[in-house]
Protein backbone atom coordinates (compact mmCIF):
# COMPACT_ATOMS: atom_id res chain seq x y z
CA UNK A 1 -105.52 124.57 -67.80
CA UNK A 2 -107.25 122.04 -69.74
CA UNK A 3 -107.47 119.62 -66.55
CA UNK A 4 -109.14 122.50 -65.05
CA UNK A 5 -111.32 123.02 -68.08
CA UNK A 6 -112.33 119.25 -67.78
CA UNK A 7 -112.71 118.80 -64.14
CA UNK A 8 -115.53 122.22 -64.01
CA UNK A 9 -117.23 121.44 -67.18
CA UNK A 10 -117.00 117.66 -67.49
CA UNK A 11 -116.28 116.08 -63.85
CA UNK A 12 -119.54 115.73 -61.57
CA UNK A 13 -119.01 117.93 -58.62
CA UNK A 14 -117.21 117.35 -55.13
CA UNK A 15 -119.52 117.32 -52.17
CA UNK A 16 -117.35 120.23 -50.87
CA UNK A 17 -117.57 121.82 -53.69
CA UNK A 18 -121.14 121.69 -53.87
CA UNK A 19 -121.35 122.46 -50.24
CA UNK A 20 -119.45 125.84 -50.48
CA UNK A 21 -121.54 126.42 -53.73
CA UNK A 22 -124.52 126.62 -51.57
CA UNK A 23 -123.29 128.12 -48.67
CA UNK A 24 -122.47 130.93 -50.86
CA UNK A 25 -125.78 130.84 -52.71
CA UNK A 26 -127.68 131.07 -49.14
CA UNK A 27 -125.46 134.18 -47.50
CA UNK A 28 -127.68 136.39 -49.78
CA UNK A 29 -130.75 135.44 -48.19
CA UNK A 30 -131.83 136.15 -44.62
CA UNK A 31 -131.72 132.06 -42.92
CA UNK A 32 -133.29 131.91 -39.52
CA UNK A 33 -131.71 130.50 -36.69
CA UNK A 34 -131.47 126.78 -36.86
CA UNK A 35 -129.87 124.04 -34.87
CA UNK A 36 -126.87 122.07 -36.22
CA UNK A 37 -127.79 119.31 -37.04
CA UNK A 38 -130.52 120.62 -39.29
CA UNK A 39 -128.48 122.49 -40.96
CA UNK A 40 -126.31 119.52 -41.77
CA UNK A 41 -129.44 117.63 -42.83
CA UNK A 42 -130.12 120.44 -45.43
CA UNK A 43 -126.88 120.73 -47.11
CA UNK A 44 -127.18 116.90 -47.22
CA UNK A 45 -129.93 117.41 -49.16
CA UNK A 46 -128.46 119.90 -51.39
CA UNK A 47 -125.55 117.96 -52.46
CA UNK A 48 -127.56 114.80 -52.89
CA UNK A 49 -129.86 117.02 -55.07
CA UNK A 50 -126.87 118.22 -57.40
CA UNK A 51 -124.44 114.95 -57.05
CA UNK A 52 -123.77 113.87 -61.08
CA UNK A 53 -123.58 117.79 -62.33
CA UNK A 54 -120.41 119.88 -62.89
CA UNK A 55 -119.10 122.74 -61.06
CA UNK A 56 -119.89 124.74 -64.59
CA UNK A 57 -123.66 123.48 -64.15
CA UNK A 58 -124.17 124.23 -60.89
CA UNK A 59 -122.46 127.58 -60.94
CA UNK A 60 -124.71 128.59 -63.89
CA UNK A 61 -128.13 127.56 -62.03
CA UNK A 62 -126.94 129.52 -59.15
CA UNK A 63 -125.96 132.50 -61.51
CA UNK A 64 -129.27 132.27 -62.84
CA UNK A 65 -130.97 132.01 -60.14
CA UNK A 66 -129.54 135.28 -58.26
CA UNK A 67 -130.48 136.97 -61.41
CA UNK A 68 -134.08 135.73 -62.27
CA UNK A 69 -135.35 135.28 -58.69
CA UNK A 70 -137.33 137.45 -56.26
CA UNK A 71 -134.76 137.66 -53.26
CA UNK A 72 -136.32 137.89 -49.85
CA UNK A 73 -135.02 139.15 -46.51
């Protein structure tokens, strides 16, 4: 428990973790259709945006985020 305690609130982020962070983050908003490689491109830019932060960070943003932000559809 404590290495889990230390890898989410200490330990920057995975890329996959980040990458499923946002994936999840984005389902609750309507996403056009977009080619492949874009979308790649984007979550590229996500996870070089929130390399260096924790999981606990980054799943605290998000929380806020959902909470605080106008959602469009």
């Amino acid at each position: 428990m404590a290495n889990d305690l230390s890898r989410n609130v200490l330990q920057p982020a995975s890329p996959e973790w980040i990458a499923g962070r946002i994936e999840t983050l984005l389902s609750h908003y309507f996403r056009p259709e977009t080619n492949e490689m874009i979308e790649e491109a984007a979550m590229m830019d996500w996870i070089k945006a929130l390399s260096g932060h924790s999981q606990d960070q980054i799943g605290k943003a998000c929380d806020q985020y959902l909470r605080h932000e106008p959602r469009r559809r």
